[in-house]
Protein backbone atom coordinates (compact mmCIF):
# COMPACT_ATOMS: atom_id res chain seq x y z
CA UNK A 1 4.74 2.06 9.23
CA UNK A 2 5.72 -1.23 9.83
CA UNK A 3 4.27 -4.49 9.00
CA UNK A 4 4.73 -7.90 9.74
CA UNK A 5 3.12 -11.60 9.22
CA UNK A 6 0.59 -11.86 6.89
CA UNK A 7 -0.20 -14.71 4.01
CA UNK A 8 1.57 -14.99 0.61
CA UNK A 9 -0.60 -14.36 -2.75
CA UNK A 10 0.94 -17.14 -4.87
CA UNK A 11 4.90 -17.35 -5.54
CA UNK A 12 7.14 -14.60 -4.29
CA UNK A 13 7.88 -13.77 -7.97
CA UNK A 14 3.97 -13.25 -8.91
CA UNK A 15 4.08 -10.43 -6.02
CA UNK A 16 5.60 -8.01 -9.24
CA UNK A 17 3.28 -9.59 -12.14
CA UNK A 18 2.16 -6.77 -14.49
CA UNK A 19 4.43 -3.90 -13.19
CA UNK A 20 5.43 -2.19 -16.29
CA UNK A 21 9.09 -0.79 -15.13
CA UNK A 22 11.42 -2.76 -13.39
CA UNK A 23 14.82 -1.33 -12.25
CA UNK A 24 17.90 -3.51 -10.36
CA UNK A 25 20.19 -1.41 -8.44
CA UNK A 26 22.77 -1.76 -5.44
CA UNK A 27 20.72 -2.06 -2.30
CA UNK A 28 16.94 -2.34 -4.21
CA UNK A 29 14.89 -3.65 -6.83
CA UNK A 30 11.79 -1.40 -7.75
CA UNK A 31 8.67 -2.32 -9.65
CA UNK A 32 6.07 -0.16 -10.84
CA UNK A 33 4.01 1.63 -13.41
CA UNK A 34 5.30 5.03 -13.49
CA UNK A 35 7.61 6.19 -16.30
CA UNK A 36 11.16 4.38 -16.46
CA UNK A 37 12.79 7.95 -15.89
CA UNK A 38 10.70 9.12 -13.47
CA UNK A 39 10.87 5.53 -10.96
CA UNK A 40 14.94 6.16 -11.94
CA UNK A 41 14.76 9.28 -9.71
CA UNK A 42 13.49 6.90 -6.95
CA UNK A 43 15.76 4.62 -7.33
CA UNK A 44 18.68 6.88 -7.41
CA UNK A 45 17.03 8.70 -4.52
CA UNK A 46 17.00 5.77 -2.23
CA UNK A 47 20.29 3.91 -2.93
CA UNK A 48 21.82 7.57 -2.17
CA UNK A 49 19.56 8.10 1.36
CA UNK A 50 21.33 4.40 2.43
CA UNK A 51 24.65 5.74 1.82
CA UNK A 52 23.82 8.60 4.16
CA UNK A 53 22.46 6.33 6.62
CA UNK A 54 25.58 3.78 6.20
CA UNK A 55 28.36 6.90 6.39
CA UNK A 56 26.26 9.49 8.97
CA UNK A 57 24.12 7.24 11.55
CA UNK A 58 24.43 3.19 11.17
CA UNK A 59 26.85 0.88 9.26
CA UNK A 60 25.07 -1.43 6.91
CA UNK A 61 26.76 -4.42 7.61
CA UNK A 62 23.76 -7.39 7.47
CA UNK A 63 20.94 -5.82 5.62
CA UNK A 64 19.90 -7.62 2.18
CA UNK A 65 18.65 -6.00 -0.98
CA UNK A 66 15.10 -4.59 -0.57
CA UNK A 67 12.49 -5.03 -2.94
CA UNK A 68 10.22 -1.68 -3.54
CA UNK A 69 6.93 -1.05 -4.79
CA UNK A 70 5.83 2.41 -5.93
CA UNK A 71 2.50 2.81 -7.36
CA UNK A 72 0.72 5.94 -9.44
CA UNK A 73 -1.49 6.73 -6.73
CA UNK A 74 -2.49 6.06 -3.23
CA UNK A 75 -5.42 3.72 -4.65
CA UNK A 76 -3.02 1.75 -6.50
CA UNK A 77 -1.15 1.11 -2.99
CA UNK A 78 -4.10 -0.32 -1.37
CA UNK A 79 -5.31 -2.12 -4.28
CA UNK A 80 -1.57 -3.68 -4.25
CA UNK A 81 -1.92 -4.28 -0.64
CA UNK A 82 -5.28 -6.10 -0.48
CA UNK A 83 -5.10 -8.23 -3.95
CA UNK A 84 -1.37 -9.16 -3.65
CA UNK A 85 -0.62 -9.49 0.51
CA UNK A 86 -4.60 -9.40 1.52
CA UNK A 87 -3.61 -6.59 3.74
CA UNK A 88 -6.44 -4.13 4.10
CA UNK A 89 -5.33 -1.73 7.24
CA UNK A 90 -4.94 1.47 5.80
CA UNK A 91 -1.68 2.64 4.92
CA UNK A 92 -1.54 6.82 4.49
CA UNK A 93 1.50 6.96 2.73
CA UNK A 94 3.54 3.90 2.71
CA UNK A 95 4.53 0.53 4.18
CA UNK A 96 7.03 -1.78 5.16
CA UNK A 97 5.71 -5.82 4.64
CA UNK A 98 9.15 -7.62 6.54
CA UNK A 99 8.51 -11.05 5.27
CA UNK A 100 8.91 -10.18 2.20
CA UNK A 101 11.84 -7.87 2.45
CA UNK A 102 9.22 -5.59 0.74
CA UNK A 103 8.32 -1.73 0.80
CA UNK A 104 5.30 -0.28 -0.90
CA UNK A 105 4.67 3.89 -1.74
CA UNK A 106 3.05 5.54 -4.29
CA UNK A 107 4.34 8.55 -6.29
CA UNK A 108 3.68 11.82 -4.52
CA UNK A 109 3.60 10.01 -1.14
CA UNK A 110 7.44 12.03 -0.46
CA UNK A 111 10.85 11.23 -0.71
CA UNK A 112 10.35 11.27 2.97
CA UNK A 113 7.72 8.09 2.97
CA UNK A 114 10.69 6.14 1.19
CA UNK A 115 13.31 7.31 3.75
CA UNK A 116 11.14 6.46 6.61
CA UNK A 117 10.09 2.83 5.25
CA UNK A 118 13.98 2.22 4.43
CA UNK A 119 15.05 2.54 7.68
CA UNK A 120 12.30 -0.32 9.07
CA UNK A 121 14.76 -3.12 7.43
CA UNK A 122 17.88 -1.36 8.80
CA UNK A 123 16.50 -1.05 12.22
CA UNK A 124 15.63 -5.14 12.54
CA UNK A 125 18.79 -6.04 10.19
CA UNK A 126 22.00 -3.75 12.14
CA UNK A 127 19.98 -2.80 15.49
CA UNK A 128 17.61 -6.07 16.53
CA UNK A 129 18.30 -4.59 20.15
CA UNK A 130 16.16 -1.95 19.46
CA UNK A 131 13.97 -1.18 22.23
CA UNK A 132 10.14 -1.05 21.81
CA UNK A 133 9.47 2.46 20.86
CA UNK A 134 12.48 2.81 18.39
CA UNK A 135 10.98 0.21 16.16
CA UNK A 136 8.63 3.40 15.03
CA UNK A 137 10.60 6.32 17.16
CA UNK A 138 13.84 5.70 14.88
CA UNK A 139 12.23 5.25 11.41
CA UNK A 140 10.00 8.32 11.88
CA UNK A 141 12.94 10.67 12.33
CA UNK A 142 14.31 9.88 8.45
CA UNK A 143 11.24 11.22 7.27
CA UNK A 144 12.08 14.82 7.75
CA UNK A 145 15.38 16.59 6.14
CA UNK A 146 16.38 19.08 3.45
CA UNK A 147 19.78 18.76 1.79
CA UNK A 148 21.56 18.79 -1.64
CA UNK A 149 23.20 16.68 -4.04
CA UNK A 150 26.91 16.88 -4.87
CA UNK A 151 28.52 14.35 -7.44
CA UNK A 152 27.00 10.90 -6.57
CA UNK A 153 26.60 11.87 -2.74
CA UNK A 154 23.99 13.42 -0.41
CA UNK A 155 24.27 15.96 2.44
CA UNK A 156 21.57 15.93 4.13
CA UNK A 157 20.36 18.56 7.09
CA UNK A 158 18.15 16.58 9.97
CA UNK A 159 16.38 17.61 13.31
CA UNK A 160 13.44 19.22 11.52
CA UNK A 161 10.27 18.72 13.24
CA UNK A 162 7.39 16.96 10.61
CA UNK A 163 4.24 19.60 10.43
CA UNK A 164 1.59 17.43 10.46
CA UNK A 165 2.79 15.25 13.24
CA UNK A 166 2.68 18.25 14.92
CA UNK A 167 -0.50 19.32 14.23
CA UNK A 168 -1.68 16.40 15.04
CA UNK A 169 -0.47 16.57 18.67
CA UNK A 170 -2.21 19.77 19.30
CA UNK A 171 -2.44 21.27 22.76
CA UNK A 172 -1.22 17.84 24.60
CA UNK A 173 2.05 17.68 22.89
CA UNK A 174 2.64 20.42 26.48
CA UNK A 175 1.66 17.38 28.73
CA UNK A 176 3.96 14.65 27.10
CA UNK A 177 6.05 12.53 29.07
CA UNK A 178 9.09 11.25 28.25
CA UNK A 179 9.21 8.20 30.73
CA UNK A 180 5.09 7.51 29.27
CA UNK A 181 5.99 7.83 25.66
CA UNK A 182 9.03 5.55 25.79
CA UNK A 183 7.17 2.53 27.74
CA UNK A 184 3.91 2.97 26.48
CA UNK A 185 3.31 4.92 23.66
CA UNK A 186 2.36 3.83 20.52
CA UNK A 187 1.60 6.80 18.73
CA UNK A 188 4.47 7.68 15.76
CA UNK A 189 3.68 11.58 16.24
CA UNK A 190 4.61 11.55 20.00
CA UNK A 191 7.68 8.38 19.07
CA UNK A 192 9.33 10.78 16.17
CA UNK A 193 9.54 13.64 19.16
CA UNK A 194 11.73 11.68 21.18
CA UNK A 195 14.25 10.68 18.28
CA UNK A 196 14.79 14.22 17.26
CA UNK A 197 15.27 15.04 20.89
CA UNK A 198 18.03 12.66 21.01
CA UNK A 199 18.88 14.50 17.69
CA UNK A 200 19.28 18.05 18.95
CA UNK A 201 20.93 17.30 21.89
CA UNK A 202 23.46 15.71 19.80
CA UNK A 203 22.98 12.37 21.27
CA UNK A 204 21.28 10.12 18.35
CA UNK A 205 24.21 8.62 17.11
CA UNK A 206 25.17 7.80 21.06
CA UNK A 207 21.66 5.88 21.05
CA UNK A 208 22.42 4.08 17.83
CA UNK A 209 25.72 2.60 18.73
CA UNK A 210 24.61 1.99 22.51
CA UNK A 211 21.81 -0.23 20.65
CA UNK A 212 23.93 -2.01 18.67
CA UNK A 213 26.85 -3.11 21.24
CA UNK A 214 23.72 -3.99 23.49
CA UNK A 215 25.41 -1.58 25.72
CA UNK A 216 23.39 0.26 28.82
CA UNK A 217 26.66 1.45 30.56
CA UNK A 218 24.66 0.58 33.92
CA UNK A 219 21.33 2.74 32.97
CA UNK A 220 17.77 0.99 32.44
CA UNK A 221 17.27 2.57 29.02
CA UNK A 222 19.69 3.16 26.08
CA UNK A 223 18.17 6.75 26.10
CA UNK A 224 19.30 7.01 29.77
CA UNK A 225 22.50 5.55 28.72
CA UNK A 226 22.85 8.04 25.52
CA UNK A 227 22.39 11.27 27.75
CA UNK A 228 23.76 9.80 31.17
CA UNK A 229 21.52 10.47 32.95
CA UNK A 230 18.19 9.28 34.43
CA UNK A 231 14.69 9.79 32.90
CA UNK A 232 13.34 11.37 36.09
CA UNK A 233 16.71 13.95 35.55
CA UNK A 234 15.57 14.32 31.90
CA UNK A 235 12.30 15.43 32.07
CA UNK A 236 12.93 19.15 32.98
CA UNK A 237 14.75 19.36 30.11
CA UNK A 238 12.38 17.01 28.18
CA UNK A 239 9.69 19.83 28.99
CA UNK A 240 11.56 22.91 28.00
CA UNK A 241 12.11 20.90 24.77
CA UNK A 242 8.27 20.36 24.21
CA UNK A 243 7.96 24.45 25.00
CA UNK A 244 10.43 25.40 22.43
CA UNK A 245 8.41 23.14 19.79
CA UNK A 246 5.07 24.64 20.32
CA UNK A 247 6.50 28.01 20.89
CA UNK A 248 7.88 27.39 17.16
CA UNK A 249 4.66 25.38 15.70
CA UNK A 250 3.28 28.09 13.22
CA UNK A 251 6.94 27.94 11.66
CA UNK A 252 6.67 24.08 11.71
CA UNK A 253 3.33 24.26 9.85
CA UNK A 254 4.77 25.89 7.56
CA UNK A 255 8.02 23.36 6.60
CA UNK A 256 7.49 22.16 3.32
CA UNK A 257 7.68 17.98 2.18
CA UNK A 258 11.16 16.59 2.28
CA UNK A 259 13.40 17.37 -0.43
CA UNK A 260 17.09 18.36 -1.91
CA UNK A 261 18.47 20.79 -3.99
CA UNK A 262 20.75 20.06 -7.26
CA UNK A 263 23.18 22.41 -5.83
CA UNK A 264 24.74 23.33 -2.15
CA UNK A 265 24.19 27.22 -2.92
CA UNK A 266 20.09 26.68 -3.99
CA UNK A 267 19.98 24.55 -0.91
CA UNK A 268 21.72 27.68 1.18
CA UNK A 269 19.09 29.54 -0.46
CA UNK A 270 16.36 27.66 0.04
CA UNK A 271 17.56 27.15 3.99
CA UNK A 272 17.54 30.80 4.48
CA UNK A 273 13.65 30.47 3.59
CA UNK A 274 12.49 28.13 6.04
CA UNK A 275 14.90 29.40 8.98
CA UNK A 276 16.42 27.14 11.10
CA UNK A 277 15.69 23.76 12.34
CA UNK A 278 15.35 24.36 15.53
C-alpha cells in the first residue's frame, strides 16, 4: 500500500521517540520494540531482498536510505499511524508514508509485507515513468516468492500467485480484462495479476527497463511495448492465462506466507511440496 501527503507530528526525529531497538544498516534504519535479535532478522532480511531487486529486476541507482517501522502487533501499527502521522485508513498489513521516506509493518505481517512496501520507494526513485497501475501492479508482485540463503546472498524463486488475492477475486477473476484493469483498475488483487503475467511470459524485466528509458518502441503502453504486441492481440492469451489460474486455485490456496530456506537443498525440498509455480 502506498501512501502519500499527510501532516507531520512534531520534528522528523520525534517520529521514532520511545522505540526501544534501533538498528542502522546499508539501505535502512529500523525502529521498534521487538527484541534486538529478532528486528536483526528484518533488517538483514530487507537489505538482502534490495540486493535481489538491484542484481535481478532494477538497478538502484537514486534511491535514499529508508527508514522502517516494525511494530509487535497490528494494533501497534495503527496506533503508530494515527498518534504519530494522524493517518487512520486502515492498513492490513503494512504501509508505505513517501514523505517521510518511511515504511511501517508489524511482526508477523510477512517477510512478504516488507518486500512489497520496499519496492514503493524504488518504483518512484529508479522508475518515476511508471504508468498508473504499476504504482500498485509492480509492488504487489514482490510480495510472493520462496527462495534460500547462500553466504550473504538471496536466490529467490518468483511468479507465484498470492492465495488470498486470489480468493478474493472469486468467480470474476474469469471475466477480467486486461485493457480494463490496466486503465482503470484500482484493485491490487486484479493489479498483482497483470505483473506476474508479464512475469511468466518472461517479459517483466522487458517492462522494467522499457519504463525506465521512457521507451514505448511505437506502442501506447509499455506492456504493449514489453510483449510487442497490441492489447486487443493480448487478450486471448490474457484469458487462457486467467483459465490456467483458476484451473490451479485450490493449489494456490494452499501456498504458504513468503519465506526462504537456510539451505538450497531444504529449499529443493520444500519446492517439491508446494509444486510448481505455475
Amino acid at each position: 500500500m502506498l501512501l502519500y501527503g499527510g501532516a507531520l507530528w512534531g520534528a522528523s526525529a520525534s517520529l521514532f521517540d520511545g522505540f526501544s531497538s534501533k538498528i542502522d544498516s546499508r539501505r535502512f534504519t529500523f525502529y521498534s520494540d521487538l527484541p534486538r535479535e529478532k528486528l536483526k532478522s528484518y533488517v538483514e532480511f530487507s537489505n538482502l531482498f534490495l540486493d535481489v531487486v538491484d542484481r535481478d529486476f532494477i538497478k538502484l541507482r537514486n534511491m535514499k536510505k529508508l527508514a522502517a517501522v516494525v511494530t509487535s502487533d497490528q494494533n501497534g501499527m495503527q496506533r503508530f499511524l494515527s498518534q504519530r502521522l494522524h493517518r487512520n485508513e486502515p492498513a492490513l498489513y503494512g504501509i508505505y508514508v513517501a514523505e517521510h521516506n518511511l515504511f511501517v509493518t508489524y511482526d508477523g505481517s510477512g517477510i512478504g509485507t516488507f518486500a512489497h512496501e520496499i519496492i514503493h520507494p524504488v518504483v518512484a526513485s529508479e522508475l518515476p515513468e511508471t504508468p498508473s497501475w504499476g504504482w500498485e501492479g509492480i509492488p504487489t508482485f514482490f510480495e510472493k516468492f520462496y527462495g534460500y540463503k547462500a553466504g550473504d546472498r538471496l536466490y529467490l524463486k518468483w511468479g507465484y500467485q498470492n492465495p488470498w488475492r486470489i480468493r478474493s477475486l472469486g468467480e470474476g477473476l474469469l471475466r477480467l480484462n486486461l485493457s480494463d484493469i490496466i486503465q482503470r483498475s484500482r484493485d491490487q488483487s486484479e493489479l498483482r495479476l497483470v505483473s506476474v503475467f508479464l512475469y511468466q511470459r518472461d517479459r517483466l524485466r522487458s517492462f522494467l527497463d522499457l519504463i525506465r528509458s521512457r521507451d514505448k518502441n511505437g506502442y501506447a503502453t509499455h506492456l504493449e511495448a514489453a510483449f510487442g504486441r497490441r492489447l486487443s492481440d493480448l487478450e486471448p492469451e490474457w484469458q487462457k492465462y486467467l483459465a490456467s489460474v483458476y484451473a490451479r486455485r485450490q493449489q494456490i490456496y494452499n501456498l504458504p506466507l513468503s519465506s526462504y530456506c537456510e539451505s538450497k537443498q531444504e529449499f529443493l525440498q520444500f519446492e517439491h511440496q508446494i509444486g510448481p509455480a505455475w
